[in-house]
Protein backbone atom coordinates (compact mmCIF):
# COMPACT_ATOMS: atom_id res chain seq x y z
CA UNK A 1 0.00 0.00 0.00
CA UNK A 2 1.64 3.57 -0.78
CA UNK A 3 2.10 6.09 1.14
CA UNK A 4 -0.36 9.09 0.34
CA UNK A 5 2.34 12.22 0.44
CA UNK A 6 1.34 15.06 2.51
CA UNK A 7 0.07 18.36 1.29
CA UNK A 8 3.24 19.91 1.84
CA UNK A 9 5.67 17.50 0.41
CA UNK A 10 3.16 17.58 -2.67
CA UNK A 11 2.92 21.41 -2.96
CA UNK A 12 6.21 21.68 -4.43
CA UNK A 13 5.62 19.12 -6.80
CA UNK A 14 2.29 20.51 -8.08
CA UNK A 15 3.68 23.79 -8.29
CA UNK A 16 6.60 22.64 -10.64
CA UNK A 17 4.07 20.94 -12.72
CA UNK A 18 1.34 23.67 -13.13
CA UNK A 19 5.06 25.98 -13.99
CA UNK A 20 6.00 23.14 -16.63
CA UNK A 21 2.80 23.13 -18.38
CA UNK A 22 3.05 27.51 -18.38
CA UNK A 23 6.22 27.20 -19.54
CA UNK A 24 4.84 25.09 -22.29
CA UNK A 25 2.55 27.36 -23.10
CA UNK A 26 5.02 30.29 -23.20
CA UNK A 27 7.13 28.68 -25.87
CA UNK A 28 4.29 28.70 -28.22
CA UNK A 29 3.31 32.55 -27.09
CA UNK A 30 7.32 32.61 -27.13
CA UNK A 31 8.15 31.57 -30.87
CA UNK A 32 4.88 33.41 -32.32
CA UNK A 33 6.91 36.47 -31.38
CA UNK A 34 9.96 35.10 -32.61
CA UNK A 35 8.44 34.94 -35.94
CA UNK A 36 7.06 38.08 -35.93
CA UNK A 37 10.34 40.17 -35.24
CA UNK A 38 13.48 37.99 -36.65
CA UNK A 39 13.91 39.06 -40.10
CA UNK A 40 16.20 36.38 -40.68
CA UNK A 41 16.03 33.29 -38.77
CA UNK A 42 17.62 33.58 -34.92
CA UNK A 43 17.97 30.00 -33.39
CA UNK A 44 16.79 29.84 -29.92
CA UNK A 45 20.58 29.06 -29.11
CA UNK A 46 21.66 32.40 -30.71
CA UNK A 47 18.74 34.29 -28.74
CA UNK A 48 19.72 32.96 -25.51
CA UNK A 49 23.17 34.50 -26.15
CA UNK A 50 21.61 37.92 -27.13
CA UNK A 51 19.87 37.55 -23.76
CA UNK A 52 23.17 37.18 -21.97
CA UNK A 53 24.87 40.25 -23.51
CA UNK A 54 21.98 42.47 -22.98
CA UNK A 55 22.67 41.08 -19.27
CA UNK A 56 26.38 40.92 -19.08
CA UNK A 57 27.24 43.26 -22.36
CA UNK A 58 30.92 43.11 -22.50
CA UNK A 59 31.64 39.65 -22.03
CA UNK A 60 34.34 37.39 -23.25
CA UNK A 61 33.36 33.92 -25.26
CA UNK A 62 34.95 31.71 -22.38
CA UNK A 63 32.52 33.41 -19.99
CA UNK A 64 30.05 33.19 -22.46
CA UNK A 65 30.81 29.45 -22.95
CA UNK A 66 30.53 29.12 -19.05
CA UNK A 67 27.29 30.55 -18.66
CA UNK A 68 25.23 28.95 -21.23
CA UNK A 69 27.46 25.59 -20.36
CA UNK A 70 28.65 25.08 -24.07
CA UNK A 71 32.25 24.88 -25.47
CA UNK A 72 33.61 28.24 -26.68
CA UNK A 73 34.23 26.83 -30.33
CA UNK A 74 30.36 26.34 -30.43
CA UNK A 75 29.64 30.13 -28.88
CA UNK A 76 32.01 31.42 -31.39
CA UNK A 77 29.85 30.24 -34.01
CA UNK A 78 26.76 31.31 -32.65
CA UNK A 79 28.71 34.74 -31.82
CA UNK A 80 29.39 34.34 -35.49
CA UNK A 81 26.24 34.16 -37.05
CA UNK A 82 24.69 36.67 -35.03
CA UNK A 83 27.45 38.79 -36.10
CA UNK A 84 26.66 38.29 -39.89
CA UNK A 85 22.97 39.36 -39.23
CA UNK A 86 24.54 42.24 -37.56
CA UNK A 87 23.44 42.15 -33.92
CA UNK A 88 26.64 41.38 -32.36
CA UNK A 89 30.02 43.09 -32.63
CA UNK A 90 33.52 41.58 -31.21
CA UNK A 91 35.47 44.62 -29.82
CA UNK A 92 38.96 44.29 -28.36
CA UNK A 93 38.94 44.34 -24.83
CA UNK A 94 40.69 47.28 -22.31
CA UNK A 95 41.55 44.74 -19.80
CA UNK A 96 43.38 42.26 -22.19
CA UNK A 97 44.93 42.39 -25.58
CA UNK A 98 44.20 39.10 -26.36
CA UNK A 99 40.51 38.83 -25.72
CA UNK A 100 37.47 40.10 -27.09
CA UNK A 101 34.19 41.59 -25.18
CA UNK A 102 31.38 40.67 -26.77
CA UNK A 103 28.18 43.57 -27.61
CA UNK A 104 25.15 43.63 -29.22
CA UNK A 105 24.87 46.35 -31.41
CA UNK A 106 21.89 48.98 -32.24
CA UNK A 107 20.70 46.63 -34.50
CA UNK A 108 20.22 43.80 -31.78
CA UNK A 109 18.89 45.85 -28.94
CA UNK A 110 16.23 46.84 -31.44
CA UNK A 111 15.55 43.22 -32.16
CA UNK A 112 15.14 42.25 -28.72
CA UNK A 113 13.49 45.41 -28.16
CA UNK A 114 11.18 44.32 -30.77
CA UNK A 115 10.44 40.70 -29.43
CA UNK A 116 10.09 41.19 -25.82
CA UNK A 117 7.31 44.23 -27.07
CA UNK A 118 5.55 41.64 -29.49
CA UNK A 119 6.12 38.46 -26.23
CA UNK A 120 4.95 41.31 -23.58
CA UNK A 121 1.89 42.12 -25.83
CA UNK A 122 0.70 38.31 -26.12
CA UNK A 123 1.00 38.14 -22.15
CA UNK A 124 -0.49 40.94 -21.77
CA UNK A 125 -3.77 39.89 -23.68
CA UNK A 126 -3.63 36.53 -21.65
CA UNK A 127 -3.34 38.15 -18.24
CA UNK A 128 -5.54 41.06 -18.35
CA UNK A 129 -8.48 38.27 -19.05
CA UNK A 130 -7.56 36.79 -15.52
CA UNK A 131 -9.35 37.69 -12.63
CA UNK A 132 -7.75 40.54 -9.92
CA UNK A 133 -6.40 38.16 -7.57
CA UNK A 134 -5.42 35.81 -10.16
CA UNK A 135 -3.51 38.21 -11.44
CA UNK A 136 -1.73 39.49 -7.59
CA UNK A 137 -1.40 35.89 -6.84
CA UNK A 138 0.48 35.68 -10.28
CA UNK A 139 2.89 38.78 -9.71
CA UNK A 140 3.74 37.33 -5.97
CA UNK A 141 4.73 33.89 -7.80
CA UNK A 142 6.44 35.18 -10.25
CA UNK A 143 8.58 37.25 -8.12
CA UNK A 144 9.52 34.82 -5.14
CA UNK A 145 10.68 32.82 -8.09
CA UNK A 146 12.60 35.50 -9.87
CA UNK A 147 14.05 36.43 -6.59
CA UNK A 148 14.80 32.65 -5.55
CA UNK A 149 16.54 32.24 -9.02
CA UNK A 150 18.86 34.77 -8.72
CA UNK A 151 19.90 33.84 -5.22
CA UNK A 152 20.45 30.82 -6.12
CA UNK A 153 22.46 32.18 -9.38
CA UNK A 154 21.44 29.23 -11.48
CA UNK A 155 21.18 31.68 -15.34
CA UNK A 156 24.76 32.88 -14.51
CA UNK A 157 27.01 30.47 -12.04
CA UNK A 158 30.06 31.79 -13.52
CA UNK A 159 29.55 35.28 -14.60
CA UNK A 160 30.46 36.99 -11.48
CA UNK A 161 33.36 35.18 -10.01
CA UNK A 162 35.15 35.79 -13.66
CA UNK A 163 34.06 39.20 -15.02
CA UNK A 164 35.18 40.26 -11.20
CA UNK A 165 38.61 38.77 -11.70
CA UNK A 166 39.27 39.62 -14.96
């Protein structure tokens, strides 16, 4: 016979799953506005390091590489192809003669610019149709989770400890 877990060892786990199945929903809301404002195609790879340098502009591609957990041969090509479309430049850095900081330019601040507008829009639509305490309940979630995710510096593990030494 199992063992019927109790409210609050099962709270957490319904929690995660009613966030899984938003989440799921976001990435539909999500790539709508991708389609709408890439005017070439940006892999979701390639947005999350546009994300990162709007963050942390200024970076260098082994940082880079340690944030998003990927080799830095594979961010320089994503660094490269963003590059081409013209949202990110390479600029030598002051610190080092031998690295490069990493920037988006005009051109990809306007893009993201662009999307988040378009992705804000979409939410908006979704959560002005939910009722007032829906919606307070919603803002209180979202923000002990925003606030437990960056004490617990799980997006960026590495950026501090190495941008503060470098």
């Amino acid at each position: 016979m199992g063992v019927k877990p109790t409210a609050s060892r099962r709270e957490p786990h319904d929690a995660a799953e009613a966030a899984r199945e938003v989440v799921e929903l976001l990435e539909i809301l999500w790539e709508r506005g991708r389609e709408a404002a890439s005017p070439g195609p940006v892999s979701p790879s390639q947005l999350r390091v546009m994300y990162i340098l709007d963050r942390d502009e200024g970076i260098n591609l082994r940082t880079l590489g340690e944030v998003m957990g990927a080799t830095s041969s594979s961010v320089s090509r994503l660094c490269d192809r963003l590059q081409a479309l013209g949202y990110v430049r390479r600029t030598p850095s002051p610190v080092s003669r031998r690295e490069l900081e990493l920037k988006l330019t005009s051109r990809g601040r306007s893009h993201l610019y662009e999307l988040r507008a378009l992705r804000e829009e979409s939410l908006l639509a979704v959560i002005s149709a939910m009722p007032p305490a829906a919606r307070h309940a919603l803002v209180e979630g979202l923000e002990g989770f925003r606030e437990t995710v960056g004490e617990s510096d799980l997006l960026h593990p590495q950026t501090r400890d190495v941008t503060q030494s470098a």
